[in-house]
C-alpha atoms as a PDB file:
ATOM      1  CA  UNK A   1     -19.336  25.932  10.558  1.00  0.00           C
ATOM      2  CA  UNK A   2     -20.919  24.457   7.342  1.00  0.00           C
ATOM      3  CA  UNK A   3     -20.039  27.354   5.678  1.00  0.00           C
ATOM      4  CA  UNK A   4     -16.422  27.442   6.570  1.00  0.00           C
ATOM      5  CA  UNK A   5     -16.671  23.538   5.705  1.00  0.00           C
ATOM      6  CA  UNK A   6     -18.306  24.374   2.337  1.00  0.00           C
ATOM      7  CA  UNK A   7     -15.347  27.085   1.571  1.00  0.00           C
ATOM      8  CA  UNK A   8     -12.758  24.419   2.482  1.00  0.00           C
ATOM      9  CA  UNK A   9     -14.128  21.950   0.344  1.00  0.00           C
ATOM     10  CA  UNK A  10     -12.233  22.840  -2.934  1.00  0.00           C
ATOM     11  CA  UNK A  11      -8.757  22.695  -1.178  1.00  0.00           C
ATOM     12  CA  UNK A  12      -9.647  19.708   0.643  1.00  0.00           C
ATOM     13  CA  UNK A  13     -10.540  18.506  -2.799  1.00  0.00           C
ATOM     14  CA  UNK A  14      -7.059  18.787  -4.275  1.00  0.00           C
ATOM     15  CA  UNK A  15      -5.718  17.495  -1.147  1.00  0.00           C
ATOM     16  CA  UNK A  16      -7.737  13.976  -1.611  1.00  0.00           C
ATOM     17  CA  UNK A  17      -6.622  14.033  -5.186  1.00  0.00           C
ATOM     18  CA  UNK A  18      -2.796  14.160  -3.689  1.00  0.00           C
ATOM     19  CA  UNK A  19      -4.014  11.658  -1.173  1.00  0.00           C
ATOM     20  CA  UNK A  20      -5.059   8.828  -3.887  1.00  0.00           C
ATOM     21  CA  UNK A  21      -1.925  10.137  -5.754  1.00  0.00           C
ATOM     22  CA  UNK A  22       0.468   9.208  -3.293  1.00  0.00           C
ATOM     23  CA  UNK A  23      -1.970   5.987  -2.727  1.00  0.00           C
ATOM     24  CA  UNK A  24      -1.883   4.669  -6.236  1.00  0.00           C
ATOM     25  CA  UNK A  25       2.000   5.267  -6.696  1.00  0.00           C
ATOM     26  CA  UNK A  26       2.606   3.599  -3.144  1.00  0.00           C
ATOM     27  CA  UNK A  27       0.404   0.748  -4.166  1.00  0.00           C
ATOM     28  CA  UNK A  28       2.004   0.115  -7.164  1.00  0.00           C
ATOM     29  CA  UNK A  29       5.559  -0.223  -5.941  1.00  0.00           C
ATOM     30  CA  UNK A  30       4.206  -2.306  -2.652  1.00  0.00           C
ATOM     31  CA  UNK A  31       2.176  -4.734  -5.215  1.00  0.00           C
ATOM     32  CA  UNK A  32       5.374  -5.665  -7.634  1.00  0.00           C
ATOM     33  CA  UNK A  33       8.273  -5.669  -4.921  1.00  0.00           C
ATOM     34  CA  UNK A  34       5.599  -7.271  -2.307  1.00  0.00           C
ATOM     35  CA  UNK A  35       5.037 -10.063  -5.215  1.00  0.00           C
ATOM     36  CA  UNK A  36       8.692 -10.479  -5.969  1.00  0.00           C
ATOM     37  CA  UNK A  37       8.836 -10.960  -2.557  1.00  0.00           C
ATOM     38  CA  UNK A  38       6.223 -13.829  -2.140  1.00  0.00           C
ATOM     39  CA  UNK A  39       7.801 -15.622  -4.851  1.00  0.00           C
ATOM     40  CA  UNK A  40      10.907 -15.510  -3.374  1.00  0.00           C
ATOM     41  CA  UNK A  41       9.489 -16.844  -0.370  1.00  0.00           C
ATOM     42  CA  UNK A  42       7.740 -19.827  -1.614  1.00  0.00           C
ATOM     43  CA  UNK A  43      11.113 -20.677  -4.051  1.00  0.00           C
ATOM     44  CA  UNK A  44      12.517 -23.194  -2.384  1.00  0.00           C
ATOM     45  CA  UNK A  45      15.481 -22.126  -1.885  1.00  0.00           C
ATOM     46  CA  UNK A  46      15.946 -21.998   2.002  1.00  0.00           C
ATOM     47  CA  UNK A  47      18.922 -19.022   2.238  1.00  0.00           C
ATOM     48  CA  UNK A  48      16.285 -16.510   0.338  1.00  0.00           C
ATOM     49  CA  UNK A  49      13.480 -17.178   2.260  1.00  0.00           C
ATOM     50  CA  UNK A  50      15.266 -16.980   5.321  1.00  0.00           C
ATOM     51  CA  UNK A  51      16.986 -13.308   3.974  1.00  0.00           C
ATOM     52  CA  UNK A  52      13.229 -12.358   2.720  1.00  0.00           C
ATOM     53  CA  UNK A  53      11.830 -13.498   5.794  1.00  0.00           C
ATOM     54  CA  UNK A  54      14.005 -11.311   8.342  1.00  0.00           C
ATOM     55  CA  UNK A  55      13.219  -8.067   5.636  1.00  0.00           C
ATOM     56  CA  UNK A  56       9.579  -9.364   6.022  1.00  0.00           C
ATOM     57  CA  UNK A  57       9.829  -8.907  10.202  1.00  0.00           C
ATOM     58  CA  UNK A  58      11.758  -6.262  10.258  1.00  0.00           C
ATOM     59  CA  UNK A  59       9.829  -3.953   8.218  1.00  0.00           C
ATOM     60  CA  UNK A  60       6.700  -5.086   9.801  1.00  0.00           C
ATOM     61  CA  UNK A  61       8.078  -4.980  13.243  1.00  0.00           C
ATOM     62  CA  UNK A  62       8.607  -1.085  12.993  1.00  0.00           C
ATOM     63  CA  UNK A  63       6.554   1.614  12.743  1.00  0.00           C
ATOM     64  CA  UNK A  64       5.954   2.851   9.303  1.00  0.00           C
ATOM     65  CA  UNK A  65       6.008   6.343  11.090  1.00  0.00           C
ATOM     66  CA  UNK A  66       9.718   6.128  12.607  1.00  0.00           C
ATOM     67  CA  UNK A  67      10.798   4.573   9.011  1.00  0.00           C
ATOM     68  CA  UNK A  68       9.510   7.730   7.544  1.00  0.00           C
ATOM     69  CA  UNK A  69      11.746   9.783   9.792  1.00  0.00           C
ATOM     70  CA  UNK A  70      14.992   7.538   9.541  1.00  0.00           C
ATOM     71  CA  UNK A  71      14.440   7.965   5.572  1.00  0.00           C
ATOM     72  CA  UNK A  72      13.673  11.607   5.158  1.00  0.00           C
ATOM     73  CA  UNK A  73      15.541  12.951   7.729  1.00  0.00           C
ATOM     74  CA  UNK A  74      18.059  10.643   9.469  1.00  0.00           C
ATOM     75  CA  UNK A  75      19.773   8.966   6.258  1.00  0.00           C
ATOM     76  CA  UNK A  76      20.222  12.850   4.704  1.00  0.00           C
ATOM     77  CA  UNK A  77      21.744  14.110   8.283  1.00  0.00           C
ATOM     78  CA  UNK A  78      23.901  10.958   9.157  1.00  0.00           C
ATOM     79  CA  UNK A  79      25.347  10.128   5.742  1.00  0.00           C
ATOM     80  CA  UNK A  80      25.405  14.000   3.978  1.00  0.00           C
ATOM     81  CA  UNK A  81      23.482  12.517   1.028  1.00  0.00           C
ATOM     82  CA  UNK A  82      20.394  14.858  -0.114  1.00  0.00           C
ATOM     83  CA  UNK A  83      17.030  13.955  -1.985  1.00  0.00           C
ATOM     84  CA  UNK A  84      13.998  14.347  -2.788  1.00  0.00           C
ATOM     85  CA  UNK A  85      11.416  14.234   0.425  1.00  0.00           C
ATOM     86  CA  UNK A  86       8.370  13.382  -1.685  1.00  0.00           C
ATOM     87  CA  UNK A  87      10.567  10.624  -2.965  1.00  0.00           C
ATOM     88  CA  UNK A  88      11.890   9.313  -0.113  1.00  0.00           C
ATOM     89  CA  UNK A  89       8.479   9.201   1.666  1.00  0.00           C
ATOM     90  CA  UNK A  90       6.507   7.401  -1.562  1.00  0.00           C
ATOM     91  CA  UNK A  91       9.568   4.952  -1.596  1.00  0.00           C
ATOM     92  CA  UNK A  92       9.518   3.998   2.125  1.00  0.00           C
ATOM     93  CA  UNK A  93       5.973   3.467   2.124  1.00  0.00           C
ATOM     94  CA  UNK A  94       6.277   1.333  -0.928  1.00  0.00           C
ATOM     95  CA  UNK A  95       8.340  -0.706   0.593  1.00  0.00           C
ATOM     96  CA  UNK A  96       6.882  -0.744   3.971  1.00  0.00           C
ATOM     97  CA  UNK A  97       3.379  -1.785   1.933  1.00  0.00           C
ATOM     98  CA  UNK A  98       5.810  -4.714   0.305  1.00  0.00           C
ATOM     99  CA  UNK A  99       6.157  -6.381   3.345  1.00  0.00           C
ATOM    100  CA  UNK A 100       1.741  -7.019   3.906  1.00  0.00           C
ATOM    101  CA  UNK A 101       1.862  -7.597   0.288  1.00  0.00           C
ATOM    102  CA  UNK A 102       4.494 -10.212   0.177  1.00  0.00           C
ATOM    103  CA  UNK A 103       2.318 -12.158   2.681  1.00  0.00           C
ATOM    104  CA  UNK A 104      -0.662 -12.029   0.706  1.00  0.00           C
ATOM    105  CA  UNK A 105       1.452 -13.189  -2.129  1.00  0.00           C
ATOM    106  CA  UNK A 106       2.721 -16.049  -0.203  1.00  0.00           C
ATOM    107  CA  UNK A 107      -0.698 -16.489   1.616  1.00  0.00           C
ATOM    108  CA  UNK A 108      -2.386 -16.696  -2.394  1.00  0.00           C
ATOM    109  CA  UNK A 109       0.530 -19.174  -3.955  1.00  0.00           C
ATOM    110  CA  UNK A 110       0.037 -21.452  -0.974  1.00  0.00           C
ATOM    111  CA  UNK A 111      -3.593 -21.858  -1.289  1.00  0.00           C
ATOM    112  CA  UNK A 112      -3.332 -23.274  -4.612  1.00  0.00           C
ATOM    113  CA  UNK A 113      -3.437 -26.991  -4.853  1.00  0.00           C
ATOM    114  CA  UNK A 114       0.251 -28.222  -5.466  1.00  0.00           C
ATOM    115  CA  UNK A 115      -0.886 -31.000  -7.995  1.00  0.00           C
ATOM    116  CA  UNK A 116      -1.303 -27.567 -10.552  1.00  0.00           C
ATOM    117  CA  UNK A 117       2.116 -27.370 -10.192  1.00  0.00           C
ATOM    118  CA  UNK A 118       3.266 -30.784 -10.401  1.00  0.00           C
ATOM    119  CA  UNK A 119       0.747 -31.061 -13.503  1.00  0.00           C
ATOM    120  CA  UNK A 120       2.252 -28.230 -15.176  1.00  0.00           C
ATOM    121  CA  UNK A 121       5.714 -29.560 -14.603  1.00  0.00           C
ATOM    122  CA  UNK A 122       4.773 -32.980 -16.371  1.00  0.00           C
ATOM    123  CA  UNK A 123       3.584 -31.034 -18.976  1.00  0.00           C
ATOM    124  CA  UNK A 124       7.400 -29.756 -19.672  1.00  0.00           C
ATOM    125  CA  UNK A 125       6.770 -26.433 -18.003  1.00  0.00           C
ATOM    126  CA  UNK A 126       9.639 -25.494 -15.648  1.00  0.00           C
ATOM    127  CA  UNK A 127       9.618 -23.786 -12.070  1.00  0.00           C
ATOM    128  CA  UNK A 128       9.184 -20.174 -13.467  1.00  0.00           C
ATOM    129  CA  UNK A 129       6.689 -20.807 -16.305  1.00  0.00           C
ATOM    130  CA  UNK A 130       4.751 -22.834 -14.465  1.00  0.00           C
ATOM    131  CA  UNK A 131       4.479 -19.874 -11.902  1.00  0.00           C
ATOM    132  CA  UNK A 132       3.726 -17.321 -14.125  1.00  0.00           C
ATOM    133  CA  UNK A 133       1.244 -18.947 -16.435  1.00  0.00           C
ATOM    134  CA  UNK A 134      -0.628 -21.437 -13.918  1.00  0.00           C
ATOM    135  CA  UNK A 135      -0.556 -20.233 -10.269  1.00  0.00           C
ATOM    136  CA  UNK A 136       0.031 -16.717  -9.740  1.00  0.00           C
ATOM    137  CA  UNK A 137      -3.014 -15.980 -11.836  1.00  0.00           C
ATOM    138  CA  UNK A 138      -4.872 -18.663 -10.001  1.00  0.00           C
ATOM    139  CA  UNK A 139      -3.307 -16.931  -6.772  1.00  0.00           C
ATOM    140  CA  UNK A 140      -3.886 -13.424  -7.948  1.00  0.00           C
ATOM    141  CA  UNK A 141      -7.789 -14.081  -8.055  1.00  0.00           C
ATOM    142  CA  UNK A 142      -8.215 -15.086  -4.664  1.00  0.00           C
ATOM    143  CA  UNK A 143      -6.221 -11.851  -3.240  1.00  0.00           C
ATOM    144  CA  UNK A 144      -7.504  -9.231  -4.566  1.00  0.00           C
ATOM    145  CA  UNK A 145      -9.862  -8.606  -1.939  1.00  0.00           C
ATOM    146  CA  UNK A 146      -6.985  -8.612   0.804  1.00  0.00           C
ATOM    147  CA  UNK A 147      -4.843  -5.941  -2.013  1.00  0.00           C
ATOM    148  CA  UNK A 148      -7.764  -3.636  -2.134  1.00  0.00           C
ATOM    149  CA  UNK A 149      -7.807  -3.588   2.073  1.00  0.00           C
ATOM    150  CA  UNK A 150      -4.376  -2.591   1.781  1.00  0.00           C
ATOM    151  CA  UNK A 151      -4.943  -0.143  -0.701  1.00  0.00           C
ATOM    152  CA  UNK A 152      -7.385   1.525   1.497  1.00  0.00           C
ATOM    153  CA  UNK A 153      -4.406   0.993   4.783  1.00  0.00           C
ATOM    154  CA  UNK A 154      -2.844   3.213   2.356  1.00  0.00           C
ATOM    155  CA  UNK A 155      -4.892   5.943   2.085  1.00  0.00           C
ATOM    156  CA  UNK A 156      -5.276   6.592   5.430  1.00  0.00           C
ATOM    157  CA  UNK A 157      -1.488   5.760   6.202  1.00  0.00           C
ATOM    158  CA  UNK A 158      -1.083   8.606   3.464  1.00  0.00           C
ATOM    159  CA  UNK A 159      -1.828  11.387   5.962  1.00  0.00           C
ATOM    160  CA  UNK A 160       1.837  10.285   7.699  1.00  0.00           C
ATOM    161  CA  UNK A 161       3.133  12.281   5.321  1.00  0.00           C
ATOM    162  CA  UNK A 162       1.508  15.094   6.007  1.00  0.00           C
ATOM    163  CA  UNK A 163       3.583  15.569   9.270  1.00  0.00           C
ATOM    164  CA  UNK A 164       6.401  15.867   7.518  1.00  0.00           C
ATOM    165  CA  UNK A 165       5.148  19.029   5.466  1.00  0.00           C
ATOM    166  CA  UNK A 166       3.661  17.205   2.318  1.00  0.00           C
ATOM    167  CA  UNK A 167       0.805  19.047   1.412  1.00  0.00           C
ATOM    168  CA  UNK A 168      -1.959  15.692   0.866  1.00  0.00           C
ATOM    169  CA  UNK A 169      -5.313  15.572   2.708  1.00  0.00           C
ATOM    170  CA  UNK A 170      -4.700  15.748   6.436  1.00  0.00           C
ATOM    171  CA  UNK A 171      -1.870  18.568   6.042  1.00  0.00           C
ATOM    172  CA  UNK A 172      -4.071  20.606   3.575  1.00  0.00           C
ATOM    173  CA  UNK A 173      -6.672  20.304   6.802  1.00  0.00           C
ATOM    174  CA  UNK A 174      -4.268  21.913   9.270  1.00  0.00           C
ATOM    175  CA  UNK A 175      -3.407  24.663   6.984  1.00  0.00           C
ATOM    176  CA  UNK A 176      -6.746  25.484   6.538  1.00  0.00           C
ATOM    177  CA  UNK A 177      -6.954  25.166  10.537  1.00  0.00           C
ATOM    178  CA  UNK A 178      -3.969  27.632  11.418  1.00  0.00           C
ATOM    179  CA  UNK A 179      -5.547  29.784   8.997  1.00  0.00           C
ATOM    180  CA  UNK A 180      -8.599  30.344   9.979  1.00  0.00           C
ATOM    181  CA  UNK A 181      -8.359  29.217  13.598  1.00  0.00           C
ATOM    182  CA  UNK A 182     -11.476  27.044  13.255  1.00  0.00           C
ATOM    183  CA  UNK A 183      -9.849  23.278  13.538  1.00  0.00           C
ATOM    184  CA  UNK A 184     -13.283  21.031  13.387  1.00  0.00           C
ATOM    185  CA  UNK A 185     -15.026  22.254   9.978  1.00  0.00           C
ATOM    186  CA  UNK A 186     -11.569  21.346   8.245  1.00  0.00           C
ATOM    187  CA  UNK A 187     -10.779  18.045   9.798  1.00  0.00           C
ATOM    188  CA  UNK A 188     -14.602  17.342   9.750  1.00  0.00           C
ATOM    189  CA  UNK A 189     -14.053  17.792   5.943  1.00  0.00           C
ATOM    190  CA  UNK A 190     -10.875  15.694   5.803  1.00  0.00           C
ATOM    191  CA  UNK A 191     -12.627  13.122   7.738  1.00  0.00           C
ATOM    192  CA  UNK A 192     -15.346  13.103   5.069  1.00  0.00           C
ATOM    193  CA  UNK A 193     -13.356  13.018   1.982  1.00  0.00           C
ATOM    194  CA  UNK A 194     -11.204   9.872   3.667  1.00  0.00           C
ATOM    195  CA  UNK A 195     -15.127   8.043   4.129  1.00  0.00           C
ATOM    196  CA  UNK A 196     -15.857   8.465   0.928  1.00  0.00           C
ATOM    197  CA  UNK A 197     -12.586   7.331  -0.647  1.00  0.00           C
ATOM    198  CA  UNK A 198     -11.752   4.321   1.306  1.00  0.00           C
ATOM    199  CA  UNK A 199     -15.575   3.324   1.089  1.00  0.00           C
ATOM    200  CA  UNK A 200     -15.872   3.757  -2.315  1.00  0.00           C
ATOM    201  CA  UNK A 201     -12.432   1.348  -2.713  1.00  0.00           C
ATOM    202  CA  UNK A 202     -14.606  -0.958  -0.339  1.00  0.00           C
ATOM    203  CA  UNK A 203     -17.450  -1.347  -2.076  1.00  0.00           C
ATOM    204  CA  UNK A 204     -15.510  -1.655  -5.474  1.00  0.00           C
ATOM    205  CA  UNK A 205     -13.401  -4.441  -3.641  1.00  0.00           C
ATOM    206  CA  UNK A 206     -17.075  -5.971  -2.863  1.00  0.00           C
ATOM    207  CA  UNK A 207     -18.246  -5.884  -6.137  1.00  0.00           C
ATOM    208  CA  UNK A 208     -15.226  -6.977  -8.009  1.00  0.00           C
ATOM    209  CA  UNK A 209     -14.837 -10.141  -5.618  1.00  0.00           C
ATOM    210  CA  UNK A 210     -18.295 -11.108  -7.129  1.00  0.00           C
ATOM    211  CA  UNK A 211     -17.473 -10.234 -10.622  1.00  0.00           C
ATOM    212  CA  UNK A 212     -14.406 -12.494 -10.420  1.00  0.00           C
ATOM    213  CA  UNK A 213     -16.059 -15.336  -8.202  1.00  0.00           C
ATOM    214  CA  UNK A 214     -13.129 -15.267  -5.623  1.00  0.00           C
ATOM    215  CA  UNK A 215     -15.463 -16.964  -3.013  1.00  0.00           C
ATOM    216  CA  UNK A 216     -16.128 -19.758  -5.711  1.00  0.00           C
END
């Protein structure tokens, strides 16, 4: 078996690198929209959080699994419309990751005192600037350690895409299963390579929360 595992290793390798590919790009959409999000939330205006709100409970009321599907291969079927599956799949996970972002957000902008924003408007800042340039970094500081945890949701919710034929870490384990019949050396490995990534993120998550002084 540790052989087998050790002959694995280079293709389960490239299949973690794909893994923290699709992580990073997924994270990155999630993290803007989910933001734009939060600050639509906490505008004020009442009609926009209401619309962002039921996108919010609808997106987190579903499995990110059966939005996959409806994506990749419902929307293509029903409307006759073709795409890219890798695509797709990166932009539905984006967005599903938007929605726990976008509560962070809103979570992080709530937590700061309000007098910071009435000070900066007395100061002749307006509603955006005032935003940008006092709380959301103020906000962004105290999140990070909830961002990284969803980085590392992520990676694991990665291997979804695997089942429908995108060659990342769990998928490049079941090839390597069919192939050589042996299933537990190569999901052994996979489950490795997934320990190591998500606790490395941990531990960097750790480590930058005291760097920044978030628990100050």
């Amino acid at each position: 078996m540790l052989t087998l595992l050790l002959d694995s290793m280079p293709l389960l390798l490239k299949g973690a690198l794909m893994t923290l590919k699709i992580a990073a790009m997924v994270a990155v959409i999630g993290i803007i929209l989910g933001t734009l999000i939060g600050l639509g939330r906490t505008s004020g205006m009442r009609w926009l959080s209401a619309i962002l709100r039921a996108f919010v409970e609808v997106i987190r009321g579903t499995p990110l699994y059966t939005q996959l599907l409806l994506v990749v291969f419902g929307v293509p079927l029903t409307l006759n419309v073709q795409y890219d599956e890798f695509t797709a799949a990166i932009i539905t996970m984006g967005v599903n990751s938007s929605a726990y972002v976008s509560e962070i957000i809103r979570a992080g902008i709530q937590s700061i005192d309000k007098g910071q924003m009435e000070a900066a408007r007395s100061l002749g800042m307006n509603h955006a600037k005032a935003m940008l340039y006092i709380i959301l970094p103020q906000a962004f500081k105290r999140v990070i350690p909830p961002l990284l945890n969803e980085v590392v949701t992520l990676i694991k919710d990665s291997s979804l895409i695997g089942a429908l034929a995108l060659v990342e870490l769990t998928r490049t384990a079941q090839l390597i299963a069919s192939k050589t019949y042996q299933p537990f050396p190569a999901y052994v490995g996979a489950a490795l390579l997934y320990l190591v990534m998500t606790l490395t993120l941990s531990q960097f998550s750790v480590w930058l929360e005291r760097r920044l002084g978030v628990s100050d």
